[in-house]
PDB file of N, CA and C in Angstrom:
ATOM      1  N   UNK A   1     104.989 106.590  90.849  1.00  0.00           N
ATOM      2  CA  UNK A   1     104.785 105.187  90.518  1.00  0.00           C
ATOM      3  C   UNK A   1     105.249 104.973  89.081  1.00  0.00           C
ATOM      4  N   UNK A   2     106.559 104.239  88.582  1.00  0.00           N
ATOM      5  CA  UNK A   2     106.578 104.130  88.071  1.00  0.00           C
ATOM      6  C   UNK A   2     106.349 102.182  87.324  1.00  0.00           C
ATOM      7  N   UNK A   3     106.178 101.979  86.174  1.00  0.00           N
ATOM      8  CA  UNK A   3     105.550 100.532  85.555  1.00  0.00           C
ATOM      9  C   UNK A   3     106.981 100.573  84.313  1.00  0.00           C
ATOM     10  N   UNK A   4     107.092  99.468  83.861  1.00  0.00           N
ATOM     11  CA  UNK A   4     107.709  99.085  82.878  1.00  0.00           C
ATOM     12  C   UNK A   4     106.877  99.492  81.620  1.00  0.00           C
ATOM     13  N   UNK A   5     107.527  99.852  80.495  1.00  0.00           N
ATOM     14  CA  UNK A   5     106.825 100.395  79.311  1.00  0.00           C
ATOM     15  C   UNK A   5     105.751  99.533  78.944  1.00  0.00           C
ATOM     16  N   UNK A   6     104.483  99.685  78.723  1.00  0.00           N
ATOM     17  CA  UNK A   6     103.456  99.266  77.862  1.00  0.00           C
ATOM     18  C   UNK A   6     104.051  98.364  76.117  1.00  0.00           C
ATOM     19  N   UNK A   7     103.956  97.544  76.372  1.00  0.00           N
ATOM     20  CA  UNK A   7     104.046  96.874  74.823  1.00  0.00           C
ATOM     21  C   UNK A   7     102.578  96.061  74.863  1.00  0.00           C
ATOM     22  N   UNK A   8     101.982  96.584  74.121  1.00  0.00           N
ATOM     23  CA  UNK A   8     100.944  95.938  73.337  1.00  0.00           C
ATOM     24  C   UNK A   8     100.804  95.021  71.783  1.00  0.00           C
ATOM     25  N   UNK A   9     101.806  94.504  71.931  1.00  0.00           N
ATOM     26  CA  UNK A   9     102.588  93.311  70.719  1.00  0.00           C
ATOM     27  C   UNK A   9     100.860  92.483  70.111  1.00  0.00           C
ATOM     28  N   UNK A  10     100.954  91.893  71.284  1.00  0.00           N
ATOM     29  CA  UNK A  10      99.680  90.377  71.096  1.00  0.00           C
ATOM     30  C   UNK A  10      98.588  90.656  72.256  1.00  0.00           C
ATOM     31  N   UNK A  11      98.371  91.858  72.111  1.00  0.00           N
ATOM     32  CA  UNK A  11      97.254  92.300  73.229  1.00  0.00           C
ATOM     33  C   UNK A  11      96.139  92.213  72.230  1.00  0.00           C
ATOM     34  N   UNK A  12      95.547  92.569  71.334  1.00  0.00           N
ATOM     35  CA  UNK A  12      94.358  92.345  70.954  1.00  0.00           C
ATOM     36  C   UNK A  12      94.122  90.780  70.256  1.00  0.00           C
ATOM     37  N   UNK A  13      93.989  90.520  69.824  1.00  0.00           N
ATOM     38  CA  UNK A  13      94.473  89.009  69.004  1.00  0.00           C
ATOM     39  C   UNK A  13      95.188  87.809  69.568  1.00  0.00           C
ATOM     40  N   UNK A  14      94.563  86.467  69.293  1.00  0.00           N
ATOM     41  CA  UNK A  14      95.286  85.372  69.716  1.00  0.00           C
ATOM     42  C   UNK A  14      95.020  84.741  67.929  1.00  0.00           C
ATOM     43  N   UNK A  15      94.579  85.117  67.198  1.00  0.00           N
ATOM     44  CA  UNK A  15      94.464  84.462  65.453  1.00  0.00           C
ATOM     45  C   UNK A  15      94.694  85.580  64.305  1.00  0.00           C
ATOM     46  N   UNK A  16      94.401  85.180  63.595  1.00  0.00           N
ATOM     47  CA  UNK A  16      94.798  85.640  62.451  1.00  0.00           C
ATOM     48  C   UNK A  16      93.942  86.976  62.392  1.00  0.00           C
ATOM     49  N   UNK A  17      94.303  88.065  61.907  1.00  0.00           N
ATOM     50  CA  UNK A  17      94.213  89.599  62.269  1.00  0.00           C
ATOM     51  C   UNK A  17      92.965  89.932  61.602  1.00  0.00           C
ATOM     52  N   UNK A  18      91.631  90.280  61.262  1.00  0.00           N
ATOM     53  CA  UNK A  18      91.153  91.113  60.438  1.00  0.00           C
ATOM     54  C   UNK A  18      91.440  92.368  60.348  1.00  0.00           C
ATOM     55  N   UNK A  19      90.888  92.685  59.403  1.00  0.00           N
ATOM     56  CA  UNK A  19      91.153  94.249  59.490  1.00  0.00           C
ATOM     57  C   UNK A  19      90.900  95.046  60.152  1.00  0.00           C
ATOM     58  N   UNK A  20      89.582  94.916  60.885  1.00  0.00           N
ATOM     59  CA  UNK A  20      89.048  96.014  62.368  1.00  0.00           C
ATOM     60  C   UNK A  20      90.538  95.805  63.625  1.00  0.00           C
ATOM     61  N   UNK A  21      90.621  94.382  63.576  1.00  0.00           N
ATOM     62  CA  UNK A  21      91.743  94.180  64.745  1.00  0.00           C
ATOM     63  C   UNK A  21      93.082  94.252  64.262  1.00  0.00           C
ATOM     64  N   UNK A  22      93.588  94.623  62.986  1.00  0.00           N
ATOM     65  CA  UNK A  22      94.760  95.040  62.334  1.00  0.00           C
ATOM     66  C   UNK A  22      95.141  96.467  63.077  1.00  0.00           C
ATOM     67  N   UNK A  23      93.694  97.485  62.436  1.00  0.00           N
ATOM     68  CA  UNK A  23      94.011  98.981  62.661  1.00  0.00           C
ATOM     69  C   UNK A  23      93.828  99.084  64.351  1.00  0.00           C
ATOM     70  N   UNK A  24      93.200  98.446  65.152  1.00  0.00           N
ATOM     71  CA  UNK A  24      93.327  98.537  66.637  1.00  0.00           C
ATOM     72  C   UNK A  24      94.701  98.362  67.264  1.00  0.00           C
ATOM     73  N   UNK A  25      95.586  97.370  66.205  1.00  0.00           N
ATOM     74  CA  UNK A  25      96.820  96.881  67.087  1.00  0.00           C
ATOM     75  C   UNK A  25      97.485  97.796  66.098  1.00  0.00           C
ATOM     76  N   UNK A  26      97.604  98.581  65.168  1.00  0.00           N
ATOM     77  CA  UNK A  26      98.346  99.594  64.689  1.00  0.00           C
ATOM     78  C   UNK A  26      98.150 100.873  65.793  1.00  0.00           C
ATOM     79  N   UNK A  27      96.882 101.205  66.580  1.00  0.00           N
ATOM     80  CA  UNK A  27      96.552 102.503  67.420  1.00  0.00           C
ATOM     81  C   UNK A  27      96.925 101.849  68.378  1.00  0.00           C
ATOM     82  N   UNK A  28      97.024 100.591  69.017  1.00  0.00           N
ATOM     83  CA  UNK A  28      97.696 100.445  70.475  1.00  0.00           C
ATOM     84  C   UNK A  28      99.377 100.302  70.012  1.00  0.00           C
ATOM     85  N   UNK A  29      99.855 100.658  68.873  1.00  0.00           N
ATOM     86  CA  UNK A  29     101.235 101.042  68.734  1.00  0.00           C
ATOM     87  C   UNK A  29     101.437 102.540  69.092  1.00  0.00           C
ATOM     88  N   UNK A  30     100.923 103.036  68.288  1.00  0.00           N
ATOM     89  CA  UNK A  30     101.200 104.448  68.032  1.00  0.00           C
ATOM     90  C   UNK A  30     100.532 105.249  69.760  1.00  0.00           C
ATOM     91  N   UNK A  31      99.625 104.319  70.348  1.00  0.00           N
ATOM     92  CA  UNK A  31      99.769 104.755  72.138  1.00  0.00           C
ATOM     93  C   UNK A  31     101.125 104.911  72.639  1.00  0.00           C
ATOM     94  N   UNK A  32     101.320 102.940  71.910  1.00  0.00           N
ATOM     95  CA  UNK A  32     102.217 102.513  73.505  1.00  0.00           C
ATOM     96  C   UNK A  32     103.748 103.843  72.903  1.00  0.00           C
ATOM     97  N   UNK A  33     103.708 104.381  71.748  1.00  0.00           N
ATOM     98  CA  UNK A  33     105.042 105.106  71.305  1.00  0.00           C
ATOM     99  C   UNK A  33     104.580 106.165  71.827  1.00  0.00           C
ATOM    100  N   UNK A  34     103.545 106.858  72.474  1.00  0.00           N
ATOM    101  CA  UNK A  34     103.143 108.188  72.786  1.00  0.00           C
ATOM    102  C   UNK A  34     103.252 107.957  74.427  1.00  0.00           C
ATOM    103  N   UNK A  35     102.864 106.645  74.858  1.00  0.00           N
ATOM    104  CA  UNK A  35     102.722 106.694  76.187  1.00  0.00           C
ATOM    105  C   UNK A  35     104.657 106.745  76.252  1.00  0.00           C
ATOM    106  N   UNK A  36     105.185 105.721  75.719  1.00  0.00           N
ATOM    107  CA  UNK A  36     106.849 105.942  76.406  1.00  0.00           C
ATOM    108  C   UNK A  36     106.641 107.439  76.110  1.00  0.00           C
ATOM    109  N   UNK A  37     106.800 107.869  75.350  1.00  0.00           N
ATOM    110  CA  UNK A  37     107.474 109.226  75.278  1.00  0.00           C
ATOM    111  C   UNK A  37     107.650 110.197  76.176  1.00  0.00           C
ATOM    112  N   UNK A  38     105.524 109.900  76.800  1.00  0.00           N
ATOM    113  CA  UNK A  38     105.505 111.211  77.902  1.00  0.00           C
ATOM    114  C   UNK A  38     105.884 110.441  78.740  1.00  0.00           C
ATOM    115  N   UNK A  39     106.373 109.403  79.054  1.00  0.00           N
ATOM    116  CA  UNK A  39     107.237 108.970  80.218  1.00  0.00           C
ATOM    117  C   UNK A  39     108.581 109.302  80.289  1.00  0.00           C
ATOM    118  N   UNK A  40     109.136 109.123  79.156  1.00  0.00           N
ATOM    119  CA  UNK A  40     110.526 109.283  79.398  1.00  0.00           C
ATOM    120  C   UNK A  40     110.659 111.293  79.761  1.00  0.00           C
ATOM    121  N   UNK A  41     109.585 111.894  79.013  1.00  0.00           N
ATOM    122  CA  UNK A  41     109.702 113.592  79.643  1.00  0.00           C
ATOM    123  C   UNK A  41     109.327 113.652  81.292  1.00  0.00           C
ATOM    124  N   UNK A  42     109.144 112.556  81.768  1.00  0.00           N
ATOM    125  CA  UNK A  42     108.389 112.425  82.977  1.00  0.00           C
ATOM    126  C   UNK A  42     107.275 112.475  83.567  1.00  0.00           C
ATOM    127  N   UNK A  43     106.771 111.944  82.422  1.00  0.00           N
ATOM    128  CA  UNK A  43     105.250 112.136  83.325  1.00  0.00           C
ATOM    129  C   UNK A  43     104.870 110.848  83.689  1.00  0.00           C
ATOM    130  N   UNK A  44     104.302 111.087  84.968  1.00  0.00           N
ATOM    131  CA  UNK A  44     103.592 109.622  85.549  1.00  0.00           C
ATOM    132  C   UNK A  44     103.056 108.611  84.950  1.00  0.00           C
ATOM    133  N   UNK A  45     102.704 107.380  84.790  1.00  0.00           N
ATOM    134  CA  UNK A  45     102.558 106.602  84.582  1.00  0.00           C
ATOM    135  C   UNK A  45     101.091 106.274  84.849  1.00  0.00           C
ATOM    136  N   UNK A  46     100.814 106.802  86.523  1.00  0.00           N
ATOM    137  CA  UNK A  46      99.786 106.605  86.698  1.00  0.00           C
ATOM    138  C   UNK A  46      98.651 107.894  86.150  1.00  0.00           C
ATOM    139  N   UNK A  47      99.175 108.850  85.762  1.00  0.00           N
ATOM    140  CA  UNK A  47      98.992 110.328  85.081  1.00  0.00           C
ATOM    141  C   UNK A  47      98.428 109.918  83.987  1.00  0.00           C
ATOM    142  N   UNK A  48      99.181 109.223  83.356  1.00  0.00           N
ATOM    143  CA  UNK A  48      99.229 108.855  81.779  1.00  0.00           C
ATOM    144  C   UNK A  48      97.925 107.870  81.664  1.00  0.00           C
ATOM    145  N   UNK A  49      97.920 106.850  82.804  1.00  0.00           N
ATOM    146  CA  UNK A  49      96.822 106.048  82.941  1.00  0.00           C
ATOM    147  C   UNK A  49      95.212 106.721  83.328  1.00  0.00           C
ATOM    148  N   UNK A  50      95.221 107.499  83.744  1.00  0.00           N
ATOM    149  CA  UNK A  50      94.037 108.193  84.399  1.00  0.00           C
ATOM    150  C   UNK A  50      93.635 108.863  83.091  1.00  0.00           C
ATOM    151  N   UNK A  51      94.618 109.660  82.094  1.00  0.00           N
ATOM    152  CA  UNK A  51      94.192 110.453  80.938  1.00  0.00           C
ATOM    153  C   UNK A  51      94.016 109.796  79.701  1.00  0.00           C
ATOM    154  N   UNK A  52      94.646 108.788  79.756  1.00  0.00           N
ATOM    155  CA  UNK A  52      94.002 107.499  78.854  1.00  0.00           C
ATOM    156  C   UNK A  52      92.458 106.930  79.203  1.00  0.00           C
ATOM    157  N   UNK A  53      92.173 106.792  79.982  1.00  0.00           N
ATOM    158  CA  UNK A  53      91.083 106.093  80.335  1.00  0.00           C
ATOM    159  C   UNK A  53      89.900 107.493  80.333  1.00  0.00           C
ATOM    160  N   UNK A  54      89.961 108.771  80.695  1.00  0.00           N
ATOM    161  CA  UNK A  54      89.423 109.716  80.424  1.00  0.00           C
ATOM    162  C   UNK A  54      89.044 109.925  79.074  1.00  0.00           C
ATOM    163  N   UNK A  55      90.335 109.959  78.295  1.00  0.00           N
ATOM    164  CA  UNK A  55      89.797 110.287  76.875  1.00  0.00           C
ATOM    165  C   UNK A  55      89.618 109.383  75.905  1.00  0.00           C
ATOM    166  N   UNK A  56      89.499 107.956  76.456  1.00  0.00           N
ATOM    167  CA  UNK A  56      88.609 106.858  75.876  1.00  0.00           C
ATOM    168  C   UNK A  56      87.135 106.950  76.326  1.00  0.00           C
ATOM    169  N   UNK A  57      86.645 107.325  77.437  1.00  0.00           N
ATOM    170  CA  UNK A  57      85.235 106.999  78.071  1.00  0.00           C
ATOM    171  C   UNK A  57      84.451 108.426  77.249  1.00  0.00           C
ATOM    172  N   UNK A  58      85.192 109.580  76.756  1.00  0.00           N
ATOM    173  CA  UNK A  58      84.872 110.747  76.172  1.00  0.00           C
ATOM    174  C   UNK A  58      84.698 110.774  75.632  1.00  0.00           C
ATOM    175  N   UNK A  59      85.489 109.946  74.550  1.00  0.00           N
ATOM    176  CA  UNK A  59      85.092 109.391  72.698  1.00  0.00           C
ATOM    177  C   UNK A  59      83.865 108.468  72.914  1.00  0.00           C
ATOM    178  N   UNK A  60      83.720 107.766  73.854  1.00  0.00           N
ATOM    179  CA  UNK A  60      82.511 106.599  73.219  1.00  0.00           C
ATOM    180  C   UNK A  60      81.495 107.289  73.854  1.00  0.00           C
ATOM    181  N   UNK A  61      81.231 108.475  75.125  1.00  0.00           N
ATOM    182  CA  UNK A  61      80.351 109.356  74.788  1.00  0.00           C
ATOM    183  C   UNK A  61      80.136 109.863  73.997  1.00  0.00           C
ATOM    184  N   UNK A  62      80.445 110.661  73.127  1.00  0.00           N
ATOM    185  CA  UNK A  62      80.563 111.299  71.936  1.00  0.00           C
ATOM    186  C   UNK A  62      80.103 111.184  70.835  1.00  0.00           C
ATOM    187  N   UNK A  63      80.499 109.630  70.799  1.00  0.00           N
ATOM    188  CA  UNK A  63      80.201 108.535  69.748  1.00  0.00           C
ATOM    189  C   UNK A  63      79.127 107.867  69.787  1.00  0.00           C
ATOM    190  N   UNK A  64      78.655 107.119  71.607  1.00  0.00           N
ATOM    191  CA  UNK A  64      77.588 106.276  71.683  1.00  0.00           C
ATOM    192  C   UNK A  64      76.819 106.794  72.296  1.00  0.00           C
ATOM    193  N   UNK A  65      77.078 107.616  73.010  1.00  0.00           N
ATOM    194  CA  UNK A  65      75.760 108.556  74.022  1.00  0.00           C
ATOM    195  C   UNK A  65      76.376 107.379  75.766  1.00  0.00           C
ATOM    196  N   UNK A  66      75.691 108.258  76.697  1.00  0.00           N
ATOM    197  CA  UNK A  66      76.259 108.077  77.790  1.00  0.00           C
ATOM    198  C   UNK A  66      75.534 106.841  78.045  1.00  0.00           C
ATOM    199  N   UNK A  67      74.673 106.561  77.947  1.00  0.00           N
ATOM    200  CA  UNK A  67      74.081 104.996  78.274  1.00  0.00           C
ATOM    201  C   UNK A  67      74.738 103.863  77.734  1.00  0.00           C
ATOM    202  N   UNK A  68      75.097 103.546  75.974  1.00  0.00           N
ATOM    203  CA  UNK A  68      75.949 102.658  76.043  1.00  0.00           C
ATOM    204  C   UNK A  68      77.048 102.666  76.429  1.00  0.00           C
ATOM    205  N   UNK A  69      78.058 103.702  77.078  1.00  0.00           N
ATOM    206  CA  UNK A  69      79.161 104.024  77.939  1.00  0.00           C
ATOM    207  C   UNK A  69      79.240 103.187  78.816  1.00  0.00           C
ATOM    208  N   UNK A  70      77.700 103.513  79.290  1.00  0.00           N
ATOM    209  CA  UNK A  70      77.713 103.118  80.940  1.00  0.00           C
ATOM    210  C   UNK A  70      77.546 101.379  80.554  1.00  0.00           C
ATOM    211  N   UNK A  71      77.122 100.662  79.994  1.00  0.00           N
ATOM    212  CA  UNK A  71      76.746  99.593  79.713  1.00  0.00           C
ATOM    213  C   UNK A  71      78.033  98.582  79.526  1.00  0.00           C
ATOM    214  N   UNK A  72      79.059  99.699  78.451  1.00  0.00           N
ATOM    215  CA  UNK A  72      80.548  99.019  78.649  1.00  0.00           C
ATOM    216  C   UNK A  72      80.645  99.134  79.474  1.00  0.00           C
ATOM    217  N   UNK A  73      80.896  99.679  80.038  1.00  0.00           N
ATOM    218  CA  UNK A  73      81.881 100.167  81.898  1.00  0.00           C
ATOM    219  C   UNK A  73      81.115  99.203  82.174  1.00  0.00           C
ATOM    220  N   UNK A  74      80.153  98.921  82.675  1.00  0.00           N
ATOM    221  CA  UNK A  74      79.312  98.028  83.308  1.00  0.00           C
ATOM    222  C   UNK A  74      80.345  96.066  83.290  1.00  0.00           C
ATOM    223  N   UNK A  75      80.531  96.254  81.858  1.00  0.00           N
ATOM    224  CA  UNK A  75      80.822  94.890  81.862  1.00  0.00           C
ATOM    225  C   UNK A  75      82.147  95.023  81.774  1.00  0.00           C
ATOM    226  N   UNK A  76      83.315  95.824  82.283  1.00  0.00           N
ATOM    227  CA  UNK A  76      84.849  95.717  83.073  1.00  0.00           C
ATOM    228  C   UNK A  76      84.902  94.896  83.996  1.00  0.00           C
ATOM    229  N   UNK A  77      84.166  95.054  84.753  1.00  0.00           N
ATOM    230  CA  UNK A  77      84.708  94.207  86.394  1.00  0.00           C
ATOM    231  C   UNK A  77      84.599  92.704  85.589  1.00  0.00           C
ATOM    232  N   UNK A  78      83.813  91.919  85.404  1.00  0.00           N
ATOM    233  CA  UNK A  78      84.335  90.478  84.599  1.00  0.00           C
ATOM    234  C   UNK A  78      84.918  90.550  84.235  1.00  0.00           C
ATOM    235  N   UNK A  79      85.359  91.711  82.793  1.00  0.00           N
ATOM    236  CA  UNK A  79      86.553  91.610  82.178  1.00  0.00           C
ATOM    237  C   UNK A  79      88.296  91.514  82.337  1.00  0.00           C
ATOM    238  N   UNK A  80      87.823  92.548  82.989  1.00  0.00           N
ATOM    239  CA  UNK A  80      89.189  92.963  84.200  1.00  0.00           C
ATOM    240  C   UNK A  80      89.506  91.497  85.034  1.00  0.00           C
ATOM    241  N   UNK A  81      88.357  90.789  86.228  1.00  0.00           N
ATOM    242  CA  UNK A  81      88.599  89.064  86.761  1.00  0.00           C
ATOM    243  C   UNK A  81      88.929  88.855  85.918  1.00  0.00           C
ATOM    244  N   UNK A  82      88.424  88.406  84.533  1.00  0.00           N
ATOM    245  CA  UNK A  82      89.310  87.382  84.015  1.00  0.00           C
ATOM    246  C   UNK A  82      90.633  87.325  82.834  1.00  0.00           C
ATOM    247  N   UNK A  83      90.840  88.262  83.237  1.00  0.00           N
ATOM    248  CA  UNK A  83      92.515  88.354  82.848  1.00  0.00           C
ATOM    249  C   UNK A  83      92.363  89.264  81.388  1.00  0.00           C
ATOM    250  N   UNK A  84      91.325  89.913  80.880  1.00  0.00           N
ATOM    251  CA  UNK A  84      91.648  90.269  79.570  1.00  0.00           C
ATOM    252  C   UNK A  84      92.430  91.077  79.182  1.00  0.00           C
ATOM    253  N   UNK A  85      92.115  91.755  80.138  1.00  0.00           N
ATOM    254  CA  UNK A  85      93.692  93.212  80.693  1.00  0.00           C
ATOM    255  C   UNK A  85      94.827  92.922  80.836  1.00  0.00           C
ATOM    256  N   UNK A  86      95.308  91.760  81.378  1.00  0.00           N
ATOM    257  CA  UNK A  86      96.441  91.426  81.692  1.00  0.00           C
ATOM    258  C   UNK A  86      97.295  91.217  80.755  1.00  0.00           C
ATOM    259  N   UNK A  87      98.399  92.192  80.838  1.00  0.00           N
ATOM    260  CA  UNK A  87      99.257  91.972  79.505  1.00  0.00           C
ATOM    261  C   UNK A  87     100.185  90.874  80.151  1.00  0.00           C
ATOM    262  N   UNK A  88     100.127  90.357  81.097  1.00  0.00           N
ATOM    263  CA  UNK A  88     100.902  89.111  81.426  1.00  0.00           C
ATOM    264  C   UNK A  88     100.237  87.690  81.067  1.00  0.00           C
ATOM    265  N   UNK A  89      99.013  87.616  80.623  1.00  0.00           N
ATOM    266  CA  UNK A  89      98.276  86.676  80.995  1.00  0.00           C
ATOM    267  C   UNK A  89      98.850  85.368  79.218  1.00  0.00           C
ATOM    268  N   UNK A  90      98.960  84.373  79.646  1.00  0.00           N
ATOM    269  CA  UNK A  90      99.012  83.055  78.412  1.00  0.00           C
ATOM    270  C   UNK A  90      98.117  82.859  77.651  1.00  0.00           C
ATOM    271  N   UNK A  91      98.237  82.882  76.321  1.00  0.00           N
ATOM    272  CA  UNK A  91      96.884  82.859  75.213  1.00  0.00           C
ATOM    273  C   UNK A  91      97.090  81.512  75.041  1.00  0.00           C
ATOM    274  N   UNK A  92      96.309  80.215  75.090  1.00  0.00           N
ATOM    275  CA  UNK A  92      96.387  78.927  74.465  1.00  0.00           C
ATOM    276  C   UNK A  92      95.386  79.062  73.499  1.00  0.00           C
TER     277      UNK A  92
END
């Protein structure tokens, strides 16, 4: 399965940047340049997606303990309906 490259340009932000959401859209650069990479060596896409999402849910164990983990995860499925994921979606 392959997807068109990840650009995360205007994925976090629809205003003017603070600094917490500056250095977030500097680390969803330095992904989306790590995710092409192991793509173009060939690795899956959907590979790449499964080990991304692994070693995000690992850090905020780590970090928050498994209950507030579960509490994010908890609130995806709204997130996910309403388009926040969607790197296609129109910011007005």
């Amino acid at each position: 399965m392959s997807v068109s490259k990840p650009t995360f340009a205007s994925s976090i932000a629809d205003g003017p940047l603070d600094q917490d959401q500056s250095e977030r859209q500097l680390a969803l650069e330095y992904l989306a340049e790590a995710w092409n990479a192991a793509e173009d060596e060939g690795v899956e896409t959907l590979a790449l997606a499964h080990a991304s999402l692994f070693a995000a849910l690992a850090t905020f164990v780590k970090m928050h303990g498994d209950d507030a983990t579960a509490a994010l995860v908890d609130l995806l499925p709204d997130r996910i309906r309403s388009g926040e994921y969607n790197l296609d979606r129109v910011l007005q």
